[in-house]
C-alpha atoms as a PDB file:
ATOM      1  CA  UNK A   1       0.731  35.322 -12.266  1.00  0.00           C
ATOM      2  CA  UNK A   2       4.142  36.592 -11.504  1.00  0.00           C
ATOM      3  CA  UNK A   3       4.315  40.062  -9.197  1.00  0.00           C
ATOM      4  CA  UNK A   4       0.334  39.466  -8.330  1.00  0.00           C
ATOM      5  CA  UNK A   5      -0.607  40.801  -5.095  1.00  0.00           C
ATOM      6  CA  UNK A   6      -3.304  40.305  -2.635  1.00  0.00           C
ATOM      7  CA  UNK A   7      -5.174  43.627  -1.715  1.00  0.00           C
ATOM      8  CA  UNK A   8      -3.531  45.609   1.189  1.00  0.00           C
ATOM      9  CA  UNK A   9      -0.810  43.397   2.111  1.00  0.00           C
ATOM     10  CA  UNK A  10       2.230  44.990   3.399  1.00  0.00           C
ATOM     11  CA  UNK A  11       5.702  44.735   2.124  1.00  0.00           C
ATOM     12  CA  UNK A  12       6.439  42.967   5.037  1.00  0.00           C
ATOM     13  CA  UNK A  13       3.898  40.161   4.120  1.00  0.00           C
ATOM     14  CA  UNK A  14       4.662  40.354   0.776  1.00  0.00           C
ATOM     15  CA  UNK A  15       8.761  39.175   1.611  1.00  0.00           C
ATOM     16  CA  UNK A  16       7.660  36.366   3.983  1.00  0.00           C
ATOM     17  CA  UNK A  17       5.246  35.181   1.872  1.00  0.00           C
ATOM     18  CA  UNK A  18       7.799  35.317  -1.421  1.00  0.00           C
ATOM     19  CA  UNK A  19      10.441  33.311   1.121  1.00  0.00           C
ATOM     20  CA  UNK A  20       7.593  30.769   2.082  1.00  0.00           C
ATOM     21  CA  UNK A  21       6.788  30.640  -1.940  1.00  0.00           C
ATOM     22  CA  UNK A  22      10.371  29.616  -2.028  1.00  0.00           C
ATOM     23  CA  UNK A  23      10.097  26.918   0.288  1.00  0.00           C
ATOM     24  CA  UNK A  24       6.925  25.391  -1.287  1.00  0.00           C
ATOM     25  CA  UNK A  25       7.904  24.821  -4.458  1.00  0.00           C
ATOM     26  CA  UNK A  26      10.941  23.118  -2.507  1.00  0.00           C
ATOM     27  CA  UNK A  27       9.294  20.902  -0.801  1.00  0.00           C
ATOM     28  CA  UNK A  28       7.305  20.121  -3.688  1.00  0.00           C
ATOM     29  CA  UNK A  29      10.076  19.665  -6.016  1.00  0.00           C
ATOM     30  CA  UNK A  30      11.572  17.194  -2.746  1.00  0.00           C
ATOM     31  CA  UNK A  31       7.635  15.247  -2.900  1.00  0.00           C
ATOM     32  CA  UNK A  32       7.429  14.342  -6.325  1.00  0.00           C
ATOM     33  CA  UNK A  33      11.236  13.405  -6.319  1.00  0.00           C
ATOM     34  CA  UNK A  34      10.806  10.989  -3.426  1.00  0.00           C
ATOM     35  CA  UNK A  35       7.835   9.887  -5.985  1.00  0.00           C
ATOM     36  CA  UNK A  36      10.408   8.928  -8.643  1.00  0.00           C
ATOM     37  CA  UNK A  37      12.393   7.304  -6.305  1.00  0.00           C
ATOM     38  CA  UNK A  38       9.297   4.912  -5.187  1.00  0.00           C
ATOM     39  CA  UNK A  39       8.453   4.324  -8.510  1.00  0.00           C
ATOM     40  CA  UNK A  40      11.947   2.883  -9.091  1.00  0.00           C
ATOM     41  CA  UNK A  41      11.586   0.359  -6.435  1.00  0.00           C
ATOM     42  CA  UNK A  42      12.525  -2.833  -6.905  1.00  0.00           C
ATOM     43  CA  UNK A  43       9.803  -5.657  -6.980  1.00  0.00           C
ATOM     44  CA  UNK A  44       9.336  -6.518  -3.355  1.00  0.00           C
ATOM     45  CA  UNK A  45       8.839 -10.584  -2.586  1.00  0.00           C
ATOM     46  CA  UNK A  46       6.649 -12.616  -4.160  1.00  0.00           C
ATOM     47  CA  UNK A  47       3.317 -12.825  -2.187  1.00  0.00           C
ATOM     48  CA  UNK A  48       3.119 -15.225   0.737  1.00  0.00           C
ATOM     49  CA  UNK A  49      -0.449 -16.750  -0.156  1.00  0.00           C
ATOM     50  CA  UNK A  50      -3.287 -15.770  -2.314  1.00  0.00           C
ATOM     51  CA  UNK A  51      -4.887 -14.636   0.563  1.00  0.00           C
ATOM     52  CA  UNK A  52      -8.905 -15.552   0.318  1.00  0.00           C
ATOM     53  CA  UNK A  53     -11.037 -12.687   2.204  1.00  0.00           C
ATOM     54  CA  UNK A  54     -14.535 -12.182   3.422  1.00  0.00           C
ATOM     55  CA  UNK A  55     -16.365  -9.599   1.538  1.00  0.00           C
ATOM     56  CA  UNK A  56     -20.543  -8.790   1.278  1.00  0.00           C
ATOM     57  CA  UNK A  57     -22.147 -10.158  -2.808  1.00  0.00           C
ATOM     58  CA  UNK A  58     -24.959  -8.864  -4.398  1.00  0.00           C
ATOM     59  CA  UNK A  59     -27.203 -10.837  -2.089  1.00  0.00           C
ATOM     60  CA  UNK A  60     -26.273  -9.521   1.218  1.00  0.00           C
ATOM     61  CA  UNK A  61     -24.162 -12.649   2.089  1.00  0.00           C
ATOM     62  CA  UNK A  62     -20.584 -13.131   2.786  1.00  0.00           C
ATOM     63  CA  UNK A  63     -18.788 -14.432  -0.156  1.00  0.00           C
ATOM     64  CA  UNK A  64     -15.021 -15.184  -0.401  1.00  0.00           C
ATOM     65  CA  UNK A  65     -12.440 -13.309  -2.329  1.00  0.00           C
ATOM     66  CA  UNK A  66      -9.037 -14.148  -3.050  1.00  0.00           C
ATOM     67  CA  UNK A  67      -6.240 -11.426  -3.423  1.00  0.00           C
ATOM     68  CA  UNK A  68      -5.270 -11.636  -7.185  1.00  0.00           C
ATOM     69  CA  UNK A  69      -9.102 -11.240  -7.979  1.00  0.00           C
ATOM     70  CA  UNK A  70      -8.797  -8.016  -6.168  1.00  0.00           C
ATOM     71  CA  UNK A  71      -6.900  -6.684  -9.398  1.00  0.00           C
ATOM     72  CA  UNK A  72      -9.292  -5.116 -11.353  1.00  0.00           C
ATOM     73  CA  UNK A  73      -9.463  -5.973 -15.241  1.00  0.00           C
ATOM     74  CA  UNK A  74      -6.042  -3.635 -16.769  1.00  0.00           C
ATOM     75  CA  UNK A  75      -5.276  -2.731 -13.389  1.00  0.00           C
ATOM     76  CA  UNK A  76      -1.987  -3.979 -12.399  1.00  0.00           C
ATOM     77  CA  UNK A  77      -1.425  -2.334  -8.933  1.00  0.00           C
ATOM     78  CA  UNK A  78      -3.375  -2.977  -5.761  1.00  0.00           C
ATOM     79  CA  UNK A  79      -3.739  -0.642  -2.077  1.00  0.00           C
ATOM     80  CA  UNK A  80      -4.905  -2.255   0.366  1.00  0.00           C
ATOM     81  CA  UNK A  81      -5.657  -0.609   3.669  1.00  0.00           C
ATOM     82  CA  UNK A  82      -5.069  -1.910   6.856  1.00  0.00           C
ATOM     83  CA  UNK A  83      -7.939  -0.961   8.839  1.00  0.00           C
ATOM     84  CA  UNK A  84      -7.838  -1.015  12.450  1.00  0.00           C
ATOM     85  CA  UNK A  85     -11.046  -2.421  13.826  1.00  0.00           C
ATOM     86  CA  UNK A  86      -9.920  -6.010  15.214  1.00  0.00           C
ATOM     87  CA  UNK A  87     -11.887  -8.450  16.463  1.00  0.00           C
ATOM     88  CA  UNK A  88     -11.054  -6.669  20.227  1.00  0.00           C
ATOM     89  CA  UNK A  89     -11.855  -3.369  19.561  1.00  0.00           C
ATOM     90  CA  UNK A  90     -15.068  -2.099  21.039  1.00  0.00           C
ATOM     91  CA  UNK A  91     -14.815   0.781  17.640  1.00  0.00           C
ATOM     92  CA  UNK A  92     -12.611   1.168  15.264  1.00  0.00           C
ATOM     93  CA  UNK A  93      -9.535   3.614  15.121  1.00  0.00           C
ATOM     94  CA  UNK A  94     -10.814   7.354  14.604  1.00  0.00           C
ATOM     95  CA  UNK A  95      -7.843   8.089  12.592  1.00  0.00           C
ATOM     96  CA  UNK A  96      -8.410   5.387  10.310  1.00  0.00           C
ATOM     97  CA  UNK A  97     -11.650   6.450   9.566  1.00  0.00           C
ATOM     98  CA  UNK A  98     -10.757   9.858   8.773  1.00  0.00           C
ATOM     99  CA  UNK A  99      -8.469   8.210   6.307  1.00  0.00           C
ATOM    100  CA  UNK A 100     -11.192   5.964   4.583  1.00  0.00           C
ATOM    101  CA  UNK A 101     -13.106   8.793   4.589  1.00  0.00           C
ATOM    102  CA  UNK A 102     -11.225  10.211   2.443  1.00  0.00           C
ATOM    103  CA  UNK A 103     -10.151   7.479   0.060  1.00  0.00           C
ATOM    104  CA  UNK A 104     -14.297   7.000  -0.001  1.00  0.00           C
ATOM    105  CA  UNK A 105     -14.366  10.443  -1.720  1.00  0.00           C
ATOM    106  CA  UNK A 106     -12.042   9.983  -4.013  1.00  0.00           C
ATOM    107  CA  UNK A 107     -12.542   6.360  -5.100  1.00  0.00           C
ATOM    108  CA  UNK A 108     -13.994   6.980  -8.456  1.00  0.00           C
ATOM    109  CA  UNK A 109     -10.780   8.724  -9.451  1.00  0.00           C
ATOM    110  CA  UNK A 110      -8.133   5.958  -7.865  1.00  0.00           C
ATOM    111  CA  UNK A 111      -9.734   3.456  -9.323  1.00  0.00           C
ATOM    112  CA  UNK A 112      -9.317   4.926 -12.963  1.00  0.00           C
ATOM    113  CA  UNK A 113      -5.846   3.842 -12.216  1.00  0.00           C
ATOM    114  CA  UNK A 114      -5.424   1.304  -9.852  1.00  0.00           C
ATOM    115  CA  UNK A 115      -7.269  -1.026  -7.741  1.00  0.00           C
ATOM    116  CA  UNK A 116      -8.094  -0.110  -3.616  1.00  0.00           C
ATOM    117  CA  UNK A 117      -9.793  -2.387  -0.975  1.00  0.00           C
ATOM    118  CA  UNK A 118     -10.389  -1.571   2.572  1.00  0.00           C
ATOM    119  CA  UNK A 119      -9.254  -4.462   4.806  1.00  0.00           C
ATOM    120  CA  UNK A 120     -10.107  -4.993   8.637  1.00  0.00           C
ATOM    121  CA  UNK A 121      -9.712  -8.163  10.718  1.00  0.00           C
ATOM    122  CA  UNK A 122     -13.288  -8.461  11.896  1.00  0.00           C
ATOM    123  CA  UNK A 123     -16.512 -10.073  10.731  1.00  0.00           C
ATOM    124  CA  UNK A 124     -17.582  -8.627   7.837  1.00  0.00           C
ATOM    125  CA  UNK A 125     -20.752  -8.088   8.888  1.00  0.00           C
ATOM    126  CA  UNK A 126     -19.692  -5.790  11.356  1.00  0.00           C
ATOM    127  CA  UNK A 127     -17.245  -3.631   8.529  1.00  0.00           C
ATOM    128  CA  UNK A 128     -19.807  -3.330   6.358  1.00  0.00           C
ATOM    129  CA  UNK A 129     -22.338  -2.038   9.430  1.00  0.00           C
ATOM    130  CA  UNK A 130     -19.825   0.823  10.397  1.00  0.00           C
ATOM    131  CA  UNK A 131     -19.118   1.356   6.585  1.00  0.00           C
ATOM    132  CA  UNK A 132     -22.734   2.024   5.887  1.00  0.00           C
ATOM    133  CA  UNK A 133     -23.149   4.484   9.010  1.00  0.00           C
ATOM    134  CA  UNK A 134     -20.116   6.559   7.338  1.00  0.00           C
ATOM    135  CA  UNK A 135     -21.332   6.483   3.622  1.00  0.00           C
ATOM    136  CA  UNK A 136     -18.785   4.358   2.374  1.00  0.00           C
ATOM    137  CA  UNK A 137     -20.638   3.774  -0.997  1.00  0.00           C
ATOM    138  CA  UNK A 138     -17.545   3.681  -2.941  1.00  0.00           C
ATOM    139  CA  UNK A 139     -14.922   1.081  -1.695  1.00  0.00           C
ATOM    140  CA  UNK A 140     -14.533  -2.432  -1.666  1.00  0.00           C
ATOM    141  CA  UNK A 141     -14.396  -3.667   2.222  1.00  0.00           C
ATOM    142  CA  UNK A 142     -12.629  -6.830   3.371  1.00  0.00           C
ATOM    143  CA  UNK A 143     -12.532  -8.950   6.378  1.00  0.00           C
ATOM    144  CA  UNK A 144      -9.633 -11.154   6.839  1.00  0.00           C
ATOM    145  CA  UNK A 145     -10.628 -12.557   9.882  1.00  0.00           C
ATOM    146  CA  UNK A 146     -10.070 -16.077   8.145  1.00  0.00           C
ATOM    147  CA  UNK A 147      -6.377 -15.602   7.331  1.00  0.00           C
ATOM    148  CA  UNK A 148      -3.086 -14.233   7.648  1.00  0.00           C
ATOM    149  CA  UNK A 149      -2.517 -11.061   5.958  1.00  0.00           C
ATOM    150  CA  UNK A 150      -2.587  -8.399   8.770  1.00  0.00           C
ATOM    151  CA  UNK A 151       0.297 -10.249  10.517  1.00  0.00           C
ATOM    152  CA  UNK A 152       1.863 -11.543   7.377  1.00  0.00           C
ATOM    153  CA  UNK A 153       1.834  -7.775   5.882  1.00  0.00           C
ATOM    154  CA  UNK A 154       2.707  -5.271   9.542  1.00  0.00           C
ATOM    155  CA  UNK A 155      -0.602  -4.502   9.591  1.00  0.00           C
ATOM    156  CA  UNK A 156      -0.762  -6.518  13.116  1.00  0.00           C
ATOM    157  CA  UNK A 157       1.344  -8.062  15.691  1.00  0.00           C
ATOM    158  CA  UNK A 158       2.097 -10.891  17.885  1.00  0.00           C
ATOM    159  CA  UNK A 159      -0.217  -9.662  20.399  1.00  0.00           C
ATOM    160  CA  UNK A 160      -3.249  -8.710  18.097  1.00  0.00           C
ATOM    161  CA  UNK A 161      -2.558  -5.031  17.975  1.00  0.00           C
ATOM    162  CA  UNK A 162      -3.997  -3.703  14.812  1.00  0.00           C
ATOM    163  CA  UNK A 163      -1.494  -1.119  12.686  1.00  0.00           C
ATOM    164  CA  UNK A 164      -2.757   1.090  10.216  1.00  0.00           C
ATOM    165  CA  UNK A 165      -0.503  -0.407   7.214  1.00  0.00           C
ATOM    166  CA  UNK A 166      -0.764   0.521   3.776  1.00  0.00           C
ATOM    167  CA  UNK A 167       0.643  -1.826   1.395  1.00  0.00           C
ATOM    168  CA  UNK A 168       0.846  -2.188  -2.639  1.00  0.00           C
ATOM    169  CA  UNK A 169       1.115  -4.995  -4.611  1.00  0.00           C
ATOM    170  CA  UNK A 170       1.830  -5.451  -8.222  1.00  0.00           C
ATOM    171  CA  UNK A 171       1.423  -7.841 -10.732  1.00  0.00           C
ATOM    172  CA  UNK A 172       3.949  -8.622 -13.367  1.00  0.00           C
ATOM    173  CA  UNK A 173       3.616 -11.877 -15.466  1.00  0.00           C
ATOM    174  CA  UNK A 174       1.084 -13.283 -13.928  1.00  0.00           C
ATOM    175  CA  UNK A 175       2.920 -13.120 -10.486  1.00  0.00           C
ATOM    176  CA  UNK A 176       2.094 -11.034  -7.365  1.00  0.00           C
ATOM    177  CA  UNK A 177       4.619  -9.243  -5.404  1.00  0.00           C
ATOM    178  CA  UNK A 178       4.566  -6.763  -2.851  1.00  0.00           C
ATOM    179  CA  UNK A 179       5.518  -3.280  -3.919  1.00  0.00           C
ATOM    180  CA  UNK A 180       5.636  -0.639  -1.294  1.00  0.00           C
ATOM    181  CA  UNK A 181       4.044  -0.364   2.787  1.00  0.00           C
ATOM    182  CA  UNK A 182       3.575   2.641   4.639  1.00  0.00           C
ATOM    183  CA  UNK A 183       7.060   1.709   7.416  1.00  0.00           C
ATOM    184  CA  UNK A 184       7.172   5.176   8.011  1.00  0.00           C
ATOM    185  CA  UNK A 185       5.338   4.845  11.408  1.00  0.00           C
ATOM    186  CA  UNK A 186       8.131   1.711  11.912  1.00  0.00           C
ATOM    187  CA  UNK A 187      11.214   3.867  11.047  1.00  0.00           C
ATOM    188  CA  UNK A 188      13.831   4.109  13.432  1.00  0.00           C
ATOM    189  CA  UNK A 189      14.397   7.510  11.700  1.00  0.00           C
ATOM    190  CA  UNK A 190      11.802   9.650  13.332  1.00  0.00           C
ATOM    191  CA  UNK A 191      10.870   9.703  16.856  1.00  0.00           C
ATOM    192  CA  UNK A 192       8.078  12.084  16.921  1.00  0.00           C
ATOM    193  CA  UNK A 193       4.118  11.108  15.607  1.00  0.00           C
ATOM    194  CA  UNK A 194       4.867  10.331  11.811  1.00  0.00           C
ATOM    195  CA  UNK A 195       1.595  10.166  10.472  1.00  0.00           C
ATOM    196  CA  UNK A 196       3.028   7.943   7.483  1.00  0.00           C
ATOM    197  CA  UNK A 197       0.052   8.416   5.139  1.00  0.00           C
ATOM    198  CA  UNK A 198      -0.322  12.155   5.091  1.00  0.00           C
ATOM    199  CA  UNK A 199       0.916  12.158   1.418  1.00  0.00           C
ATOM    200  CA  UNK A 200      -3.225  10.565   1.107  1.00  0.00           C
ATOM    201  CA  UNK A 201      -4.933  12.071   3.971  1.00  0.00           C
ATOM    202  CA  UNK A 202      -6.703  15.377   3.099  1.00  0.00           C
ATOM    203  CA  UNK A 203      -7.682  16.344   6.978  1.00  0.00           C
ATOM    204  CA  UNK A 204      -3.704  17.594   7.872  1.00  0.00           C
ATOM    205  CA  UNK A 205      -2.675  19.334   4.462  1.00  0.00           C
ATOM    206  CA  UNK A 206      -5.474  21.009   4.834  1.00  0.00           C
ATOM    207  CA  UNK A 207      -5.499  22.310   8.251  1.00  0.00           C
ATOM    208  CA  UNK A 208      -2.068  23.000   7.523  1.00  0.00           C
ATOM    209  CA  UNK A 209      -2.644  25.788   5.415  1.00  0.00           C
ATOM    210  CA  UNK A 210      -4.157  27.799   8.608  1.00  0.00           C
ATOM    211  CA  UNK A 211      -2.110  29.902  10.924  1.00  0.00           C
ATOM    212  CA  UNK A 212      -3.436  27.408  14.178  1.00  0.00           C
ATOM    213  CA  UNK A 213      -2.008  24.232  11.797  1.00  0.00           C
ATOM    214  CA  UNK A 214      -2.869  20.721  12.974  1.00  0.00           C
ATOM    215  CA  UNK A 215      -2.257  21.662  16.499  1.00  0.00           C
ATOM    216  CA  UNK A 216      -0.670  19.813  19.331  1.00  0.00           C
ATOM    217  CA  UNK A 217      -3.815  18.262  20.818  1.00  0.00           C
ATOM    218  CA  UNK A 218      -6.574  17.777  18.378  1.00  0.00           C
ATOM    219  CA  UNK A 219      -7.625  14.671  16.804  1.00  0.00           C
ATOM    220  CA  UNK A 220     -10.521  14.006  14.313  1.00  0.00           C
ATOM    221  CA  UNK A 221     -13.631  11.875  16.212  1.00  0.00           C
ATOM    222  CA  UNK A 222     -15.821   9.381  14.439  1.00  0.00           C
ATOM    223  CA  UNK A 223     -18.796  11.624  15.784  1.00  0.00           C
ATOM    224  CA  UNK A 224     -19.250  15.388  16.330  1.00  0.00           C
ATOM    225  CA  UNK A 225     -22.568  14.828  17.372  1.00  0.00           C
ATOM    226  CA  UNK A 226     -22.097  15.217  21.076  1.00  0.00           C
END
């Protein structure tokens, strides 16, 4: 593929585009070093509880699930989403959605290697509802309305406010622990809108590719009916 050319570009194009080329495959090199380096984390702390969860069986009745039976058989590492549609909220976060949206899409190839669950602090009734409406046919949803783990885990606070919170846990020899959480939107590092989960959110790498980007003032919306 080396000296291929688009028809008609200009040599002008052609330099920019070779310096952007550049800058690509450094900021991929940067990505799948920063991979390594999470990879070599440490095992985080043991988990708190074996968290039991509200979830919908066969029958169409809530059943409870506990956390290590989340792990599916020769799966040893677990994402859980923290979804933000508490208890409070009238609907549930439009940016969250656009993210389970896409983790619905590609659930059949996660789970060849790992183990995902959606997890909201409402009644499940209601998650499952919303989850139908969006054709989320593909992931496991969770209500921990009956426990701890939002607070426990950042994916809530003191006051109720729901966090979009990403966390993995691992098992090793028999054990839980937690492995890795999405802090980015914590850090004291960045003060502009982090959006700490782009790395698995198609919507913005996408748009990204265009010459009007994600732009300043848009935001997806969990309708474009209207």
């Amino acid at each position: 593929m080396k000296n291929r050319f688009f028809p008609n570009e200009s040599e002008k194009y052609r330099r920019a585009r070779n310096e952007l080329l550049q800058a690509e495959d450094a900021l991929r090199a940067q990505t799948e070093d920063v991979a390594a380096l999470r990879r070599k984390l440490p095992l985080g702390g043991p988990l708190k509880e074996d968290y039991v969860f509200d979830e919908i069986g066969a029958d169409g009745n809530p059943i409870p699930v506990k956390l290590s039976e989340l792990f599916a058989p020769g799966k040893d590492s677990l994402l859980l989403y923290g979804y933000m549609y508490g208890t409070k909220q009238e609907k549930p976060c439009v940016m969250c959605t656009s993210i389970i949206d896409g983790l619905n899409g590609n659930a059949h190839h996660i789970t060849q290697r790992m183990s995902m669950a959606i997890v909201a602090k409402s009644p499940i009734e209601r998650i499952v509802e919303f989850g139908r409406s969006r054709g989320w046919i593909n992931l496991r949803l969770l209500s921990s309305v009956n426990n701890n783990y939002h607070f426990d885990y950042q994916a809530e606070d003191e006051n109720e406010n729901q966090w979009p919170m990403a966390n993995v846990f691992v098992r090793r020899d028999g054990k839980i622990h937690h492995f890795w959480g999405s802090e980015l939107m914590f850090s004291e590092f960045i003060a502009r809108n982090t959006r700490h989960v782009d790395t698995m959110w198609p919507l913005w790498n996408v748009l990204d590719l265009t010459p009007e980007g994600r732009g300043e003032d848009w935001y997806p919306s969990l309708s474009y009916d209207e």
